[in-house]
ModelCIF file with pLDDT and N, C-alpha, C, O atoms, coordinates in Angstrom:
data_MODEL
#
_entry.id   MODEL 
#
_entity.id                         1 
_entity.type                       polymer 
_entity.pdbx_number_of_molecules   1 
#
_entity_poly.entity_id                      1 
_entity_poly.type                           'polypeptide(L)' 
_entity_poly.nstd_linkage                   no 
_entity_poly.nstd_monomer                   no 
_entity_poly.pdbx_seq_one_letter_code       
;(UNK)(UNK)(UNK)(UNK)(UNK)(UNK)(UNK)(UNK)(UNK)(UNK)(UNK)(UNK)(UNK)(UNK)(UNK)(UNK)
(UNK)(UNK)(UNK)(UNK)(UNK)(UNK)(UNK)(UNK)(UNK)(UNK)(UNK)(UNK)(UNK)(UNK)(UNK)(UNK)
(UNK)(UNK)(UNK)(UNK)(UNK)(UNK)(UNK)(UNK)(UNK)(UNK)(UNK)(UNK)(UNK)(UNK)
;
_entity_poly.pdbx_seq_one_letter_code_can   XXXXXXXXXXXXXXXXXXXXXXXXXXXXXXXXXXXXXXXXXXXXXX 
_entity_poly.pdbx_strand_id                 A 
#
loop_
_entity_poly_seq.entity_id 
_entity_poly_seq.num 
_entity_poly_seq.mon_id 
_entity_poly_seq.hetero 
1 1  UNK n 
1 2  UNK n 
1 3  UNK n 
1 4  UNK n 
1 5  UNK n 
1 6  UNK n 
1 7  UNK n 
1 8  UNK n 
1 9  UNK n 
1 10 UNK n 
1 11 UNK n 
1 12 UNK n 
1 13 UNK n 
1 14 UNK n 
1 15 UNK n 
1 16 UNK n 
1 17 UNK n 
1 18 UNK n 
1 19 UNK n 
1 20 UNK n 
1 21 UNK n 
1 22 UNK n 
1 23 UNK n 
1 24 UNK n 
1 25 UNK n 
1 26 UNK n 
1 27 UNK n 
1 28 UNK n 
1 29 UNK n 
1 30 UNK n 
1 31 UNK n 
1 32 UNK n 
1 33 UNK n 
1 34 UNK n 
1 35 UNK n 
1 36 UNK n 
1 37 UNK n 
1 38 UNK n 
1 39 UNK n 
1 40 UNK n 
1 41 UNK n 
1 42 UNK n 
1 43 UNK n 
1 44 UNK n 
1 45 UNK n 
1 46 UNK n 
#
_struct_asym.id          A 
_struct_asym.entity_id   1 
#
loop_
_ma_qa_metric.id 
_ma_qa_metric.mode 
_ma_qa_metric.name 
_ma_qa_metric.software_group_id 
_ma_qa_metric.type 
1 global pLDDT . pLDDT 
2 local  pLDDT . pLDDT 
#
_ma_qa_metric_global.metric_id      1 
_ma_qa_metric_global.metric_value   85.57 
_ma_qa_metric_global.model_id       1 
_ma_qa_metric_global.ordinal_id     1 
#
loop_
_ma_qa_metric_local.label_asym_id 
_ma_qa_metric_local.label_comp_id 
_ma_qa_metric_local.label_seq_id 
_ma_qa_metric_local.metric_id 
_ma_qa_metric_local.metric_value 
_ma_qa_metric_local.model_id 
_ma_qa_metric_local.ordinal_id 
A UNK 1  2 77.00 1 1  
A UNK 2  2 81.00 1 2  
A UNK 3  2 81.00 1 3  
A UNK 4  2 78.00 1 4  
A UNK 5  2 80.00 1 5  
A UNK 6  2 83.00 1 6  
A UNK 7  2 80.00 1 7  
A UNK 8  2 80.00 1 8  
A UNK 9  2 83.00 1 9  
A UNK 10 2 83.00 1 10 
A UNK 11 2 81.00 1 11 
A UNK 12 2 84.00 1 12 
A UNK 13 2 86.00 1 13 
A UNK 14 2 84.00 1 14 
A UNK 15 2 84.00 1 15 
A UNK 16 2 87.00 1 16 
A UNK 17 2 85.00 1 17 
A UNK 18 2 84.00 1 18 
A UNK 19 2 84.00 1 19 
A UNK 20 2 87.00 1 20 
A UNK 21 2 84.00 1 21 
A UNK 22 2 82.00 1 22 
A UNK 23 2 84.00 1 23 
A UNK 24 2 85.00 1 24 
A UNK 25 2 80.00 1 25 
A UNK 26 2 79.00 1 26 
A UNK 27 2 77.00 1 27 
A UNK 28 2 79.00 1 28 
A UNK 29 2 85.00 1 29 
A UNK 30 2 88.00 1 30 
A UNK 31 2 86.00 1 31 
A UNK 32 2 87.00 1 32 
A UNK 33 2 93.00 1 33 
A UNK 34 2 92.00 1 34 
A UNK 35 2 89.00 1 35 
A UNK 36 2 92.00 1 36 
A UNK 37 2 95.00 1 37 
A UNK 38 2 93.00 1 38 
A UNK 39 2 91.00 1 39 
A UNK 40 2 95.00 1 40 
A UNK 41 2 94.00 1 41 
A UNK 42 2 90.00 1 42 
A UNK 43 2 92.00 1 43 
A UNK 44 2 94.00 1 44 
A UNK 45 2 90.00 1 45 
A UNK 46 2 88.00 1 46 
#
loop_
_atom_site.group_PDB 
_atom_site.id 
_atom_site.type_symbol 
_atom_site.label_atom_id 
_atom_site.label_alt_id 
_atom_site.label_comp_id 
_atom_site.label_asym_id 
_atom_site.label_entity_id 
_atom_site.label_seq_id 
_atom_site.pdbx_PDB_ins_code 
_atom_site.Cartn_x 
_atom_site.Cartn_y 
_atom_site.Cartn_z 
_atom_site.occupancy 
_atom_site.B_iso_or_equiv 
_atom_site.pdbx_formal_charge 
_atom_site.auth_seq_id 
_atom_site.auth_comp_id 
_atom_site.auth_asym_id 
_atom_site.auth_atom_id 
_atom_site.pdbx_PDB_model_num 
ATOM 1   N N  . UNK A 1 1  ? -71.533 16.379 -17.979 1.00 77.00 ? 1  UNK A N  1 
ATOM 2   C CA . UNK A 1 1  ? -71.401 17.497 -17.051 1.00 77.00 ? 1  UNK A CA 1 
ATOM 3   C C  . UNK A 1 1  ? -70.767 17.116 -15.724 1.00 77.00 ? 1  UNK A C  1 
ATOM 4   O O  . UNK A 1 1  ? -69.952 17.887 -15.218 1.00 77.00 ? 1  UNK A O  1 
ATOM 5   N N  . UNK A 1 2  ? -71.202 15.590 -14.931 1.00 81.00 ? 2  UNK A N  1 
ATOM 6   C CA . UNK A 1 2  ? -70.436 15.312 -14.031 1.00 81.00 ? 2  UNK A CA 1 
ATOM 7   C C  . UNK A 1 2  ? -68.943 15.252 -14.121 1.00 81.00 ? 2  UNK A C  1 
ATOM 8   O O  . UNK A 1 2  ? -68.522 15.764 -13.084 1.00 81.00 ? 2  UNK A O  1 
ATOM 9   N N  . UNK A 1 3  ? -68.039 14.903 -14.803 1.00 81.00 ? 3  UNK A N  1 
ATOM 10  C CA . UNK A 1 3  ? -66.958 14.871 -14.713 1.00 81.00 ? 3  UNK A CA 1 
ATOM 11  C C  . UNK A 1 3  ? -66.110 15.998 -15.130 1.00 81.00 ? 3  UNK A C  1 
ATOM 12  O O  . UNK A 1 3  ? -64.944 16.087 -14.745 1.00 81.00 ? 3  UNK A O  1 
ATOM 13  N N  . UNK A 1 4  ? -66.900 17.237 -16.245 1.00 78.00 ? 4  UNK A N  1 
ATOM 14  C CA . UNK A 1 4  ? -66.492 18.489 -16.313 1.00 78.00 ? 4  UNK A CA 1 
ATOM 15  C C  . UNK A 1 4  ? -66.635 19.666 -14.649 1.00 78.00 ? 4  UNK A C  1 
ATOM 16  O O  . UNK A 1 4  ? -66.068 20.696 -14.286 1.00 78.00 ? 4  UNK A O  1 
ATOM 17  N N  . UNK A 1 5  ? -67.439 18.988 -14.207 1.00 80.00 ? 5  UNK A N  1 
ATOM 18  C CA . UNK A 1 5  ? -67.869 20.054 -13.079 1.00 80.00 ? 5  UNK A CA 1 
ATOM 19  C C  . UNK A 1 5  ? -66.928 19.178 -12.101 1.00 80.00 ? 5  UNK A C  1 
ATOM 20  O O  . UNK A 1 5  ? -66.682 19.950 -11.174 1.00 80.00 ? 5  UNK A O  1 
ATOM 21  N N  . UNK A 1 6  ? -66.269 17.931 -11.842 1.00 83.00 ? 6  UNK A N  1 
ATOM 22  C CA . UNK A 1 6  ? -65.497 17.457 -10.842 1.00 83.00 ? 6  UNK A CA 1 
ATOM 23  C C  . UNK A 1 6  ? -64.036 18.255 -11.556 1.00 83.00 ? 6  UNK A C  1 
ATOM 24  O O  . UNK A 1 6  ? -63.160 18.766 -10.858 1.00 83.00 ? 6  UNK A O  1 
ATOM 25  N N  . UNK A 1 7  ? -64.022 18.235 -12.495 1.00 80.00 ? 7  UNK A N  1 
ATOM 26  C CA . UNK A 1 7  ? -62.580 18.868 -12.986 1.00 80.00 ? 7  UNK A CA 1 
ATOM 27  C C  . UNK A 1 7  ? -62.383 20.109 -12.400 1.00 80.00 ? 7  UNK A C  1 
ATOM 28  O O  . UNK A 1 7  ? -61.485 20.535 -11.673 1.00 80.00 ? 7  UNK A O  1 
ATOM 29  N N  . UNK A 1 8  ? -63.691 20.759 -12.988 1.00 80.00 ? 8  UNK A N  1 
ATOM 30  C CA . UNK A 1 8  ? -63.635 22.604 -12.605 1.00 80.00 ? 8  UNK A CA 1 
ATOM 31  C C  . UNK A 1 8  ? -63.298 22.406 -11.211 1.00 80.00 ? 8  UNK A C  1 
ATOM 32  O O  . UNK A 1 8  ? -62.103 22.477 -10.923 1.00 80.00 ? 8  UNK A O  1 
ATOM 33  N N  . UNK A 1 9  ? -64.104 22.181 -10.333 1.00 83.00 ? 9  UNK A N  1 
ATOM 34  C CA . UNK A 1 9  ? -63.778 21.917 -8.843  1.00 83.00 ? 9  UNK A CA 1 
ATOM 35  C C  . UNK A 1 9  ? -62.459 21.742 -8.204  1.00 83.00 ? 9  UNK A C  1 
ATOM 36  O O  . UNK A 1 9  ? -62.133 22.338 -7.178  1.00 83.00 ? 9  UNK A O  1 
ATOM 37  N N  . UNK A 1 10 ? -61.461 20.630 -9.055  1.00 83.00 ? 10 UNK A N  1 
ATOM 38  C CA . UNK A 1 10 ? -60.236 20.308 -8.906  1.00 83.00 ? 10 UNK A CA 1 
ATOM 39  C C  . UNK A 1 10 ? -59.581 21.269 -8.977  1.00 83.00 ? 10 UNK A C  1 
ATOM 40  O O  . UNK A 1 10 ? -58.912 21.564 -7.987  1.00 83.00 ? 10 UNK A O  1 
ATOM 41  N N  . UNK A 1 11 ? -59.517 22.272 -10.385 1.00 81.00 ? 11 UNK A N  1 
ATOM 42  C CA . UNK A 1 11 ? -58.682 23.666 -10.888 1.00 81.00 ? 11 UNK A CA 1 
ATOM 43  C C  . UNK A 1 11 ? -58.712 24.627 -10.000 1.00 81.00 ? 11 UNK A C  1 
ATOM 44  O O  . UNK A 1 11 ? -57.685 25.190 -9.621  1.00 81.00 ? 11 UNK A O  1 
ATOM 45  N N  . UNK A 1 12 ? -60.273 25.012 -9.437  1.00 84.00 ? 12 UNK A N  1 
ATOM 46  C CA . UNK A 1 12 ? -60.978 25.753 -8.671  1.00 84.00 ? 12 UNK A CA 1 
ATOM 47  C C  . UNK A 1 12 ? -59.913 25.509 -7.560  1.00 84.00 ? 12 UNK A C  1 
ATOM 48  O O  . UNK A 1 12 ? -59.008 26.319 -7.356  1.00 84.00 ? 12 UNK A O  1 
ATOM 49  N N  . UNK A 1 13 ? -60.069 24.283 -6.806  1.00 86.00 ? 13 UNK A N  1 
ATOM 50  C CA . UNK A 1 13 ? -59.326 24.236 -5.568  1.00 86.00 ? 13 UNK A CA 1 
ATOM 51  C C  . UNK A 1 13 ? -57.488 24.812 -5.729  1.00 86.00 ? 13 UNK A C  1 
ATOM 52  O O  . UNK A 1 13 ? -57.078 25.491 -4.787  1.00 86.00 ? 13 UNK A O  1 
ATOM 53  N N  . UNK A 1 14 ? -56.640 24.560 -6.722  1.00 84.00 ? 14 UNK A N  1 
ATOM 54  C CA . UNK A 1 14 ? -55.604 25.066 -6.907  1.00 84.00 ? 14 UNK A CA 1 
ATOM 55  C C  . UNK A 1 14 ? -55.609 26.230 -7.151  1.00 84.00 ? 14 UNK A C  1 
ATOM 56  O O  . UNK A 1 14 ? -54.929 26.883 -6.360  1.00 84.00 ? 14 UNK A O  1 
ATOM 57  N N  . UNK A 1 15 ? -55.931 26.601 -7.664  1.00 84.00 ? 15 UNK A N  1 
ATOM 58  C CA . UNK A 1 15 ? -56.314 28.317 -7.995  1.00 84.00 ? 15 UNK A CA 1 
ATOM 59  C C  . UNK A 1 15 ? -56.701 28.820 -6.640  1.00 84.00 ? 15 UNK A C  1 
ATOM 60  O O  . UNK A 1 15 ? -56.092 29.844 -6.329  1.00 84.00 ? 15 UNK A O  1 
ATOM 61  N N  . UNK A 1 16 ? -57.666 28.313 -5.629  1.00 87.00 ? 16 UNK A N  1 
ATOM 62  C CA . UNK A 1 16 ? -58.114 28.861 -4.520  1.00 87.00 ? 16 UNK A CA 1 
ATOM 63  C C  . UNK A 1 16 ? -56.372 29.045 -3.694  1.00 87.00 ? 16 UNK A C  1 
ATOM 64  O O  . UNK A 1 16 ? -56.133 30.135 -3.173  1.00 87.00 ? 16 UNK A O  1 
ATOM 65  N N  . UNK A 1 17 ? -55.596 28.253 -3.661  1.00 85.00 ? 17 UNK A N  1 
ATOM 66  C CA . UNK A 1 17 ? -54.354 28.117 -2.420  1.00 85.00 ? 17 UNK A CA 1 
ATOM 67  C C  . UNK A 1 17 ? -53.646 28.940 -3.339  1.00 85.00 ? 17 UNK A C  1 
ATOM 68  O O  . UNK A 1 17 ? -53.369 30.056 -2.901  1.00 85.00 ? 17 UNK A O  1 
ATOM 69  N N  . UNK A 1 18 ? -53.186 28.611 -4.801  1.00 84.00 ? 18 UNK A N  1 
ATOM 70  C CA . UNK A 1 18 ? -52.534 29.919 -5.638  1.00 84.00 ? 18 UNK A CA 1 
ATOM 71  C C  . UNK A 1 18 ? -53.035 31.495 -5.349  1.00 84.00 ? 18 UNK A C  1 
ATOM 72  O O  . UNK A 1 18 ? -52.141 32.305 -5.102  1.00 84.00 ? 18 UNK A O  1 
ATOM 73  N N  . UNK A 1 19 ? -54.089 31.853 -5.366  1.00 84.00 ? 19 UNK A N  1 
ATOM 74  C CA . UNK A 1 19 ? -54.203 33.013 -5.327  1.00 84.00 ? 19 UNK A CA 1 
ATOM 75  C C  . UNK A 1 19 ? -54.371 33.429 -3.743  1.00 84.00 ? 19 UNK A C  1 
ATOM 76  O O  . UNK A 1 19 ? -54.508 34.632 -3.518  1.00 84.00 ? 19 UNK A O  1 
ATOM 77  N N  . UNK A 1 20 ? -54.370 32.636 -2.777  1.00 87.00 ? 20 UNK A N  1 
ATOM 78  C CA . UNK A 1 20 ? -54.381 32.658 -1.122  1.00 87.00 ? 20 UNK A CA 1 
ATOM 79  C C  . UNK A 1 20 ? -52.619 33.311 -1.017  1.00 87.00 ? 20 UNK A C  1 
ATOM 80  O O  . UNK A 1 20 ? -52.133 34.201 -0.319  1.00 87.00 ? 20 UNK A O  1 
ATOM 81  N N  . UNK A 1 21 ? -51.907 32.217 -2.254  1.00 84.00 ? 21 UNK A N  1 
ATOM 82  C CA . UNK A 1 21 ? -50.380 32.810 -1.872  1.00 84.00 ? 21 UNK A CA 1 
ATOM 83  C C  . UNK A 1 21 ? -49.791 33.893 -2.238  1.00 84.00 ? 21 UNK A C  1 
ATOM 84  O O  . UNK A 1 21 ? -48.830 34.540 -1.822  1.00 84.00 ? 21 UNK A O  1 
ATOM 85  N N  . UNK A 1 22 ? -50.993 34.040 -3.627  1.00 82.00 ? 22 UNK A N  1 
ATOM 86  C CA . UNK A 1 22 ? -50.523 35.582 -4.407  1.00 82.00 ? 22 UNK A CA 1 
ATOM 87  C C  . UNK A 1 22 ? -51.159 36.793 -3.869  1.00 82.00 ? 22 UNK A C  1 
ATOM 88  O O  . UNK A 1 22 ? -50.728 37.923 -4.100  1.00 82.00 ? 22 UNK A O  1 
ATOM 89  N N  . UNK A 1 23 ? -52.305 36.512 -3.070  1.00 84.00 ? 23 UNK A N  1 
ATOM 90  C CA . UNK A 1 23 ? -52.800 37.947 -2.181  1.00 84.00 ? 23 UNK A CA 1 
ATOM 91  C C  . UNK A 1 23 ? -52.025 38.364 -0.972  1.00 84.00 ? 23 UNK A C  1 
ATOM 92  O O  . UNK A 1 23 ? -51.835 39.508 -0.560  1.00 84.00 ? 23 UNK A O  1 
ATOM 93  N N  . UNK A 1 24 ? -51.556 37.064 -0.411  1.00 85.00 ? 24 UNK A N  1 
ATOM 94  C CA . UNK A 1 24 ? -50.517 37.534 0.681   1.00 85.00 ? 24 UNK A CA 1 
ATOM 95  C C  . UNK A 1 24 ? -49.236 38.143 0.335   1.00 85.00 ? 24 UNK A C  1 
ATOM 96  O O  . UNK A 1 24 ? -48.595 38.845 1.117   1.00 85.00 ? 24 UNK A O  1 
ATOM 97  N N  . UNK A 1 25 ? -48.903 37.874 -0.781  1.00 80.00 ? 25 UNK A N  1 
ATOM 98  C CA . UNK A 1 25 ? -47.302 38.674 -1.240  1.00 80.00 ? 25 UNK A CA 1 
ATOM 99  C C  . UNK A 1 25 ? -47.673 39.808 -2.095  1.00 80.00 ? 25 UNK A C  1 
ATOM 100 O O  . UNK A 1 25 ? -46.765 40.396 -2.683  1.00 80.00 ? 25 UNK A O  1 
ATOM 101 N N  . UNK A 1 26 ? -48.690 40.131 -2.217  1.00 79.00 ? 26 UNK A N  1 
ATOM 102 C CA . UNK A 1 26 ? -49.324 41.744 -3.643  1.00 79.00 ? 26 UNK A CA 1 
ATOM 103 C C  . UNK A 1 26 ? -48.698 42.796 -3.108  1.00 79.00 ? 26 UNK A C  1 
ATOM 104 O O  . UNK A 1 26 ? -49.376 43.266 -2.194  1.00 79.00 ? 26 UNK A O  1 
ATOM 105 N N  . UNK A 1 27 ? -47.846 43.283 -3.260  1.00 77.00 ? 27 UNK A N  1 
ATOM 106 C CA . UNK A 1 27 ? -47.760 44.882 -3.367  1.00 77.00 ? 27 UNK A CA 1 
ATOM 107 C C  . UNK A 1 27 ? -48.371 45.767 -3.556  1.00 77.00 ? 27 UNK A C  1 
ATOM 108 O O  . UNK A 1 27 ? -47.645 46.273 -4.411  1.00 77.00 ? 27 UNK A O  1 
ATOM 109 N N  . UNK A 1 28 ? -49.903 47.042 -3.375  1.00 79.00 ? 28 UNK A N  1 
ATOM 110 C CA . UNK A 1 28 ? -49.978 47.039 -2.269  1.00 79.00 ? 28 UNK A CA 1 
ATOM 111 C C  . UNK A 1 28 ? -50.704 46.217 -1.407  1.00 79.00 ? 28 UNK A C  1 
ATOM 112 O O  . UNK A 1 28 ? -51.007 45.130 -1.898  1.00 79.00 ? 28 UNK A O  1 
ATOM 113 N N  . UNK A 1 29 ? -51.055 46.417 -0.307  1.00 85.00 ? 29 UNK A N  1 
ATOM 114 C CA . UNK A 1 29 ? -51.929 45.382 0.087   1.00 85.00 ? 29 UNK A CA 1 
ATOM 115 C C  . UNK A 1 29 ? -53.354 45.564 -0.545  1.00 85.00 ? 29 UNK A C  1 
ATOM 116 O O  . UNK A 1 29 ? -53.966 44.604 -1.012  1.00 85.00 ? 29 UNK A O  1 
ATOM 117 N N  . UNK A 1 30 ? -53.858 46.859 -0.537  1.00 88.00 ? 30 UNK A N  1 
ATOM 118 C CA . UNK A 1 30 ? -55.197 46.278 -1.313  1.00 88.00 ? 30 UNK A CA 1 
ATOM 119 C C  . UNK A 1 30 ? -55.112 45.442 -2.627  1.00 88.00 ? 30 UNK A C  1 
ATOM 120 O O  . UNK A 1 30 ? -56.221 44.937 -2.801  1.00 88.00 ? 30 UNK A O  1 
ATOM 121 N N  . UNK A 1 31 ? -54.503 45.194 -3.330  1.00 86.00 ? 31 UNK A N  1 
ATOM 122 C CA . UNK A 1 31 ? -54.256 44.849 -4.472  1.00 86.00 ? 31 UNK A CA 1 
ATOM 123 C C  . UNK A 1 31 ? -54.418 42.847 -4.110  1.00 86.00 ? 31 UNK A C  1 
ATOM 124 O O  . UNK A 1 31 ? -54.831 42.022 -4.925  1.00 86.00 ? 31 UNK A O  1 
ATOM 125 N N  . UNK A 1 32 ? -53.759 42.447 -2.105  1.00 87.00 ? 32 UNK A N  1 
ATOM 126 C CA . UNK A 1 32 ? -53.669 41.329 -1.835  1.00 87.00 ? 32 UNK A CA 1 
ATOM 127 C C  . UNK A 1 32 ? -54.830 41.197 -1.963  1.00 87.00 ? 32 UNK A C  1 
ATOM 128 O O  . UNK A 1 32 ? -55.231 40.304 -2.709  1.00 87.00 ? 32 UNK A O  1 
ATOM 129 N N  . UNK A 1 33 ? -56.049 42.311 -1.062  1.00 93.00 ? 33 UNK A N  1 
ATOM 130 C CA . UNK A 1 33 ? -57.175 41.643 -1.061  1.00 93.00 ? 33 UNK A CA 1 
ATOM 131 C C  . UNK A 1 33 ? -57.997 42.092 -2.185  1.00 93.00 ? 33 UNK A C  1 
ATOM 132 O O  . UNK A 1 33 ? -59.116 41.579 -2.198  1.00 93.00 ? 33 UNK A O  1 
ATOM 133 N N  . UNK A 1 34 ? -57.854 42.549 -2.714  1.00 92.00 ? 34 UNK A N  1 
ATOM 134 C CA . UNK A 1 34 ? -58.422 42.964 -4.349  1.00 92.00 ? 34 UNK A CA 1 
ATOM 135 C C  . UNK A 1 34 ? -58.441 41.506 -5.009  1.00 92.00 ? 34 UNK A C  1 
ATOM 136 O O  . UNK A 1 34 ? -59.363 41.326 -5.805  1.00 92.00 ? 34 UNK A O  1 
ATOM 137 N N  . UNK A 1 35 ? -57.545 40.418 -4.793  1.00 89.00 ? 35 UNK A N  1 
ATOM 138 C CA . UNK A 1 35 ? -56.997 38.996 -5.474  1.00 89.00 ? 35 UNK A CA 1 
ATOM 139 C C  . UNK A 1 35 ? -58.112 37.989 -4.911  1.00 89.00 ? 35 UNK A C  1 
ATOM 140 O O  . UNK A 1 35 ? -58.885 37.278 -5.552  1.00 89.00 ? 35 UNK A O  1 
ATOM 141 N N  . UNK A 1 36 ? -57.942 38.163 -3.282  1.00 92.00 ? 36 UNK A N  1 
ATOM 142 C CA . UNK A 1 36 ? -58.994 37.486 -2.124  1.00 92.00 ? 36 UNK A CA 1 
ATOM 143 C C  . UNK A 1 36 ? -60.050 37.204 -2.705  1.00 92.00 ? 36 UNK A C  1 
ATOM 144 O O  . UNK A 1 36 ? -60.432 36.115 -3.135  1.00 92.00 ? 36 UNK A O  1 
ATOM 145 N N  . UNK A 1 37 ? -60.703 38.545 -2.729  1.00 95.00 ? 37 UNK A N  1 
ATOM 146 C CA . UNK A 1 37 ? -62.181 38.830 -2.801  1.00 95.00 ? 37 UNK A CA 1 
ATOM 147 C C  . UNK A 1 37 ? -62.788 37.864 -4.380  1.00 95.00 ? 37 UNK A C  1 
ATOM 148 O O  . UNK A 1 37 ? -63.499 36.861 -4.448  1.00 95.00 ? 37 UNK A O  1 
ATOM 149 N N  . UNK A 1 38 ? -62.191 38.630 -5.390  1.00 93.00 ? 38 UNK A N  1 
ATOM 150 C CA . UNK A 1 38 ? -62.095 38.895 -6.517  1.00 93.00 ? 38 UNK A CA 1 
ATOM 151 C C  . UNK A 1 38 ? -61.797 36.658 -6.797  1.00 93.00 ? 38 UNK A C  1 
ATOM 152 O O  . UNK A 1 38 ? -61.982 36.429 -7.992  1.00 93.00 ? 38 UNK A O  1 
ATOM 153 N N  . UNK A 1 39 ? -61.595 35.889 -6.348  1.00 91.00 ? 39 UNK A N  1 
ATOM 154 C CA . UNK A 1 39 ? -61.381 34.558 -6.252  1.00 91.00 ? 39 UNK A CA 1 
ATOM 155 C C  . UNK A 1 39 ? -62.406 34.229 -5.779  1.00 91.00 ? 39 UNK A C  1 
ATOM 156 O O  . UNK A 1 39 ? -63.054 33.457 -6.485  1.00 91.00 ? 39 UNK A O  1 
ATOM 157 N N  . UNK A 1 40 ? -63.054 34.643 -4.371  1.00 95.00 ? 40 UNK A N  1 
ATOM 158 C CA . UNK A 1 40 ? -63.919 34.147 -3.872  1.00 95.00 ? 40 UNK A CA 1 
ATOM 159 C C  . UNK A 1 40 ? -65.259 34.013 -4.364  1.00 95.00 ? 40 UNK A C  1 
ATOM 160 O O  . UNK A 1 40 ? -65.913 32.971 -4.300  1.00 95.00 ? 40 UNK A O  1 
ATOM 161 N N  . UNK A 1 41 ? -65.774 35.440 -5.012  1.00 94.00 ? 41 UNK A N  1 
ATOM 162 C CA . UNK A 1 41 ? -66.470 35.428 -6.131  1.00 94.00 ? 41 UNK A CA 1 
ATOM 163 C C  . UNK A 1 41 ? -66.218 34.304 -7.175  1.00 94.00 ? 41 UNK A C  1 
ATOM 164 O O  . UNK A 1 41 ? -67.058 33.434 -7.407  1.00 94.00 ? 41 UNK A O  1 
ATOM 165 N N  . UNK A 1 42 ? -65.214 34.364 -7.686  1.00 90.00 ? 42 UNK A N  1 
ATOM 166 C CA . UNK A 1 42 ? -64.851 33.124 -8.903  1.00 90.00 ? 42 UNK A CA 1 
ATOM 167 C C  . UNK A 1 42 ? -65.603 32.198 -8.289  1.00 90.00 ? 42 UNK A C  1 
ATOM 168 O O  . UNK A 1 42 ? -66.457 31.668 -9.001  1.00 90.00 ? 42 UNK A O  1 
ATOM 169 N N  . UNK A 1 43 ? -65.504 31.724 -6.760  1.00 92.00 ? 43 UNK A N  1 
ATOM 170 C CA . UNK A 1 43 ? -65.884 30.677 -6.173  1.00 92.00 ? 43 UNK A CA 1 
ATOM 171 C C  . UNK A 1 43 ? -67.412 29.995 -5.910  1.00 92.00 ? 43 UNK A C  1 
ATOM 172 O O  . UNK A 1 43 ? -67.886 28.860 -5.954  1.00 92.00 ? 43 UNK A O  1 
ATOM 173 N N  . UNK A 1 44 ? -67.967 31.544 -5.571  1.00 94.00 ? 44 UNK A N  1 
ATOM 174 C CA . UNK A 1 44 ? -69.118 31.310 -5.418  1.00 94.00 ? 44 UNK A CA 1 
ATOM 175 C C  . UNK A 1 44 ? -69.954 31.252 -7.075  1.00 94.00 ? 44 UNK A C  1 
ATOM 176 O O  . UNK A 1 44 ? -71.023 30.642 -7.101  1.00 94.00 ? 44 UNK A O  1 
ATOM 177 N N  . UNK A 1 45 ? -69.498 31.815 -8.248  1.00 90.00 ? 45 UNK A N  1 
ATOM 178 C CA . UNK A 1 45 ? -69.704 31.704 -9.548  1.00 90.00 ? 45 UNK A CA 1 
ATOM 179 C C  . UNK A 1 45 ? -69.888 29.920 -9.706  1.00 90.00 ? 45 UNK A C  1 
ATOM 180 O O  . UNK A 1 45 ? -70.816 29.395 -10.320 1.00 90.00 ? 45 UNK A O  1 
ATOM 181 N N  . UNK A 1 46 ? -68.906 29.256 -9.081  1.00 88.00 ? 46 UNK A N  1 
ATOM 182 C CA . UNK A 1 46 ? -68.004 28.294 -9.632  1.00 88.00 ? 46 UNK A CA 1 
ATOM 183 C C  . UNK A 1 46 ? -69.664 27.014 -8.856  1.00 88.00 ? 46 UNK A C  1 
ATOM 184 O O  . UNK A 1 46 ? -69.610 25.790 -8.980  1.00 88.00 ? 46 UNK A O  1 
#
């Protein structure tokens, strides 16, 4: 489990700056923070 949960963490962190770049460019904007939110959750899941 330690080295599966250091992985997730790793993915987690790319995914966190990926979807930071894909909420700022969403068309409309709720849709940016619809991405935000909707990650951060992932995060706190995570």
């Amino acid at each position: 489990l330690g080295g599966l949960a250091s992985q997730m963490t790793n993915d987690y962190g790319h995914l966190a700056l990926q979807g930071r770049m894909a909420a700022a460019t969403a068309e409309p904007e709720e849709i940016g923070f619809q991405i935000k939110t909707r990650v951060q959750e992932l995060g706190h899941g995570c």
